[in-house]
C-alpha atoms as a PDB file:
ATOM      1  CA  UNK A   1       0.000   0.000   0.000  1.00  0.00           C
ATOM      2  CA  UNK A   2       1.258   3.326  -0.575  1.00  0.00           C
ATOM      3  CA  UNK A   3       2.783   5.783   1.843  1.00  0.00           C
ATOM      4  CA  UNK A   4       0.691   8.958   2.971  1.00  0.00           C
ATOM      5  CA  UNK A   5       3.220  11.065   0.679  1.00  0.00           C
ATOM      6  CA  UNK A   6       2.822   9.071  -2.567  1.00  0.00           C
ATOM      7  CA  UNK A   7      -1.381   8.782  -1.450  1.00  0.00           C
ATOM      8  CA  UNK A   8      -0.947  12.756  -1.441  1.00  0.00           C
ATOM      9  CA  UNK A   9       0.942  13.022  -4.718  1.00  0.00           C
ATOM     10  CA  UNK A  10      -2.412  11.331  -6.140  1.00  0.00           C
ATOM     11  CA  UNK A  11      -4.858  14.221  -5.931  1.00  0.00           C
ATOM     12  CA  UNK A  12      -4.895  17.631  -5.885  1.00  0.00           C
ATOM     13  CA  UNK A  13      -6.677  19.336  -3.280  1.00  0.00           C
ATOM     14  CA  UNK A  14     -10.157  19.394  -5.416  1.00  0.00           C
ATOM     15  CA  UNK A  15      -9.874  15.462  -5.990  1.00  0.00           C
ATOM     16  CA  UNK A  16      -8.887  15.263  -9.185  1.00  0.00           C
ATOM     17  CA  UNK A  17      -5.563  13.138 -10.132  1.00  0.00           C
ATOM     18  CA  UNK A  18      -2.481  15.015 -10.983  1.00  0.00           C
ATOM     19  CA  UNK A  19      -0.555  14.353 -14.628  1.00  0.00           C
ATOM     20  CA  UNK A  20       3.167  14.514 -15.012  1.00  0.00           C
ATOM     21  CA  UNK A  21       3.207  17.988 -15.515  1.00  0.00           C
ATOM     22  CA  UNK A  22       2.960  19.106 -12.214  1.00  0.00           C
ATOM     23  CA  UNK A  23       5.546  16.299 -10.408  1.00  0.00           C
ATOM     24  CA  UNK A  24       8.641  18.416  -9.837  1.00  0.00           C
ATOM     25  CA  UNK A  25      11.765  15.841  -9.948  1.00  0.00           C
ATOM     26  CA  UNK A  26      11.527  15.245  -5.380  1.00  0.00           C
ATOM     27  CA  UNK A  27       7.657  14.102  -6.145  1.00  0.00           C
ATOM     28  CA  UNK A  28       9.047  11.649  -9.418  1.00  0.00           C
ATOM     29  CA  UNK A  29      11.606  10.034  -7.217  1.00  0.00           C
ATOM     30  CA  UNK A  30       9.762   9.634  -4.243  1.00  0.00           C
ATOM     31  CA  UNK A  31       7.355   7.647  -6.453  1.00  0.00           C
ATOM     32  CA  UNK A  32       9.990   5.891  -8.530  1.00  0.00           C
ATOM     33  CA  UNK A  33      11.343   4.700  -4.884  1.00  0.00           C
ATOM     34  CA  UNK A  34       7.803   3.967  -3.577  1.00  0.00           C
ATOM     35  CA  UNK A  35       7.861   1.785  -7.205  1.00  0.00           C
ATOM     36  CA  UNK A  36      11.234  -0.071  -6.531  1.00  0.00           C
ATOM     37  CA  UNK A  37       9.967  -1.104  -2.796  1.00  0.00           C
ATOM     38  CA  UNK A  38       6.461  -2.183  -3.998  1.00  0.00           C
ATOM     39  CA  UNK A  39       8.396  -4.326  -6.940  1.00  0.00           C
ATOM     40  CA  UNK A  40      10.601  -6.208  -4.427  1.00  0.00           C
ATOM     41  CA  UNK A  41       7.765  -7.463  -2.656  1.00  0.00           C
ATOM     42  CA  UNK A  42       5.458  -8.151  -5.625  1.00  0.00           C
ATOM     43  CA  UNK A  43       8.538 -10.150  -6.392  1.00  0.00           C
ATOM     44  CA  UNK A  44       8.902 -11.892  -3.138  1.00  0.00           C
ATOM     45  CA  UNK A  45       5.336 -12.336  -2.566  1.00  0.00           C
ATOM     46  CA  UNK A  46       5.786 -14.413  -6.401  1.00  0.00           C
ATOM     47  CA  UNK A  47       8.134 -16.732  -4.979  1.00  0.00           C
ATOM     48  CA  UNK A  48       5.919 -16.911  -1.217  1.00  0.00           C
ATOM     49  CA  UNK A  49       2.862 -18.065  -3.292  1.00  0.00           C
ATOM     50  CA  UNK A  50       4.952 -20.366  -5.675  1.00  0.00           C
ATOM     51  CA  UNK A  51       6.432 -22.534  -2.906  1.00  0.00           C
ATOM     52  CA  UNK A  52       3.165 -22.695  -0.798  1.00  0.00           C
ATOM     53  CA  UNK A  53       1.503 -23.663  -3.810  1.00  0.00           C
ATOM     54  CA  UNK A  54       3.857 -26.325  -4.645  1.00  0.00           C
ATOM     55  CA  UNK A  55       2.611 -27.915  -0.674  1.00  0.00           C
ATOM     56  CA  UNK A  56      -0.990 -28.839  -0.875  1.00  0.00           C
ATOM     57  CA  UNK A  57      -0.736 -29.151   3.009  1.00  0.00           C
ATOM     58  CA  UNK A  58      -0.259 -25.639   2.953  1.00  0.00           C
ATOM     59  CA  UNK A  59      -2.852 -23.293   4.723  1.00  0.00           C
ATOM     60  CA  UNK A  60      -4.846 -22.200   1.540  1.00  0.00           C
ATOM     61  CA  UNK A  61      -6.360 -19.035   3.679  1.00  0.00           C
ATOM     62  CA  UNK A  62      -2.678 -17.804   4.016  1.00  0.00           C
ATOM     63  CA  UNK A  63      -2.303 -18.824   0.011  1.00  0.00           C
ATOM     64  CA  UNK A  64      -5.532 -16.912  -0.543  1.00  0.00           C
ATOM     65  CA  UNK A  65      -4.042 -13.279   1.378  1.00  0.00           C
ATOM     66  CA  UNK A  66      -0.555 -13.372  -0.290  1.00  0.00           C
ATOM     67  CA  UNK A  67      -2.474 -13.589  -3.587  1.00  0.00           C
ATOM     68  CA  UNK A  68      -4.656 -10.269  -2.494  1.00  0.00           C
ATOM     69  CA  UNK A  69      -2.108  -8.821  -1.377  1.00  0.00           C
ATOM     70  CA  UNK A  70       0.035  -9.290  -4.531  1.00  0.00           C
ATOM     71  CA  UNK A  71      -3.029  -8.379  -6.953  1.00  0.00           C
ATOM     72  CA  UNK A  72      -3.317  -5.090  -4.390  1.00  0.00           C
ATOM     73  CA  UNK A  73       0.425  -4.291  -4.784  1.00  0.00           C
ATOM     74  CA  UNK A  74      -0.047  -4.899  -8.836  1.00  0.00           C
ATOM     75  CA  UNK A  75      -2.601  -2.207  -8.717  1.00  0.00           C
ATOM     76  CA  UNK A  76      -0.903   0.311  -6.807  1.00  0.00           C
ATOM     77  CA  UNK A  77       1.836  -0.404  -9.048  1.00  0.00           C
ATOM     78  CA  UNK A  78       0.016   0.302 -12.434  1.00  0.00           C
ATOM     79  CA  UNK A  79      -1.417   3.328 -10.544  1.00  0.00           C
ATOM     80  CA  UNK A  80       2.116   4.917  -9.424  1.00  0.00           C
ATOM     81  CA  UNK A  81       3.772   4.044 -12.807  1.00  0.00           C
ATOM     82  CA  UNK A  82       0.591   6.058 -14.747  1.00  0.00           C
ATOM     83  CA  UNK A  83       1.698   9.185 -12.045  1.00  0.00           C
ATOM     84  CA  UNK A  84       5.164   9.456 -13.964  1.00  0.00           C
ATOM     85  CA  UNK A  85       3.450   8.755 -18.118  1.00  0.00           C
ATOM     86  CA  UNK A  86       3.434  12.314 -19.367  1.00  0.00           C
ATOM     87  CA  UNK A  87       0.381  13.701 -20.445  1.00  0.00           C
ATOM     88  CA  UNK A  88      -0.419  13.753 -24.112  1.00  0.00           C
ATOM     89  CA  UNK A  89      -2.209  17.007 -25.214  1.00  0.00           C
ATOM     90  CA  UNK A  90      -5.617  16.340 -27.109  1.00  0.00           C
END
């Protein structure tokens, strides 16, 4: 899950999500560092899930949250890397 800085890079004060134009550079790395973290653990929660899966005897609830919790770190993944695609004029 994101941290309270990255949430507040998100919206502007009316609500509305910010494009690339208005990250200065401390905003873009704070969310390219928020993007590194989130990767490692998508990445760890991979090989979690691959070598309870490879146990039946496994507890499948625990299988089941790793799996949410990797699809929720997937989205805020997609959602932080669209922060830092520049807008494209109309």
């Amino acid at each position: 899950m994101p941290g309270p800085a990255v949430d507040d890079l998100c919206h502007s004060s009316r609500g509305q999500a910010l494009g690339n134009h208005s990250l200065t550079e401390e905003e873009r790395a704070q969310i390219e560092g928020r993007i590194a973290i989130l990767e490692i653990e998508h990445h760890d929660l991979d090989d979690v899930i691959a070598r309870l899966s490879a146990n039946p005897g496994q507890d499948q609830l625990q299988l089941r949250r790793f799996k949410k919790r990797k699809l929720v770190l997937k989205d805020s993944l997609a959602r932080l890397r669209a922060m830092l695609v520049p807008d494209i004029p109309a």
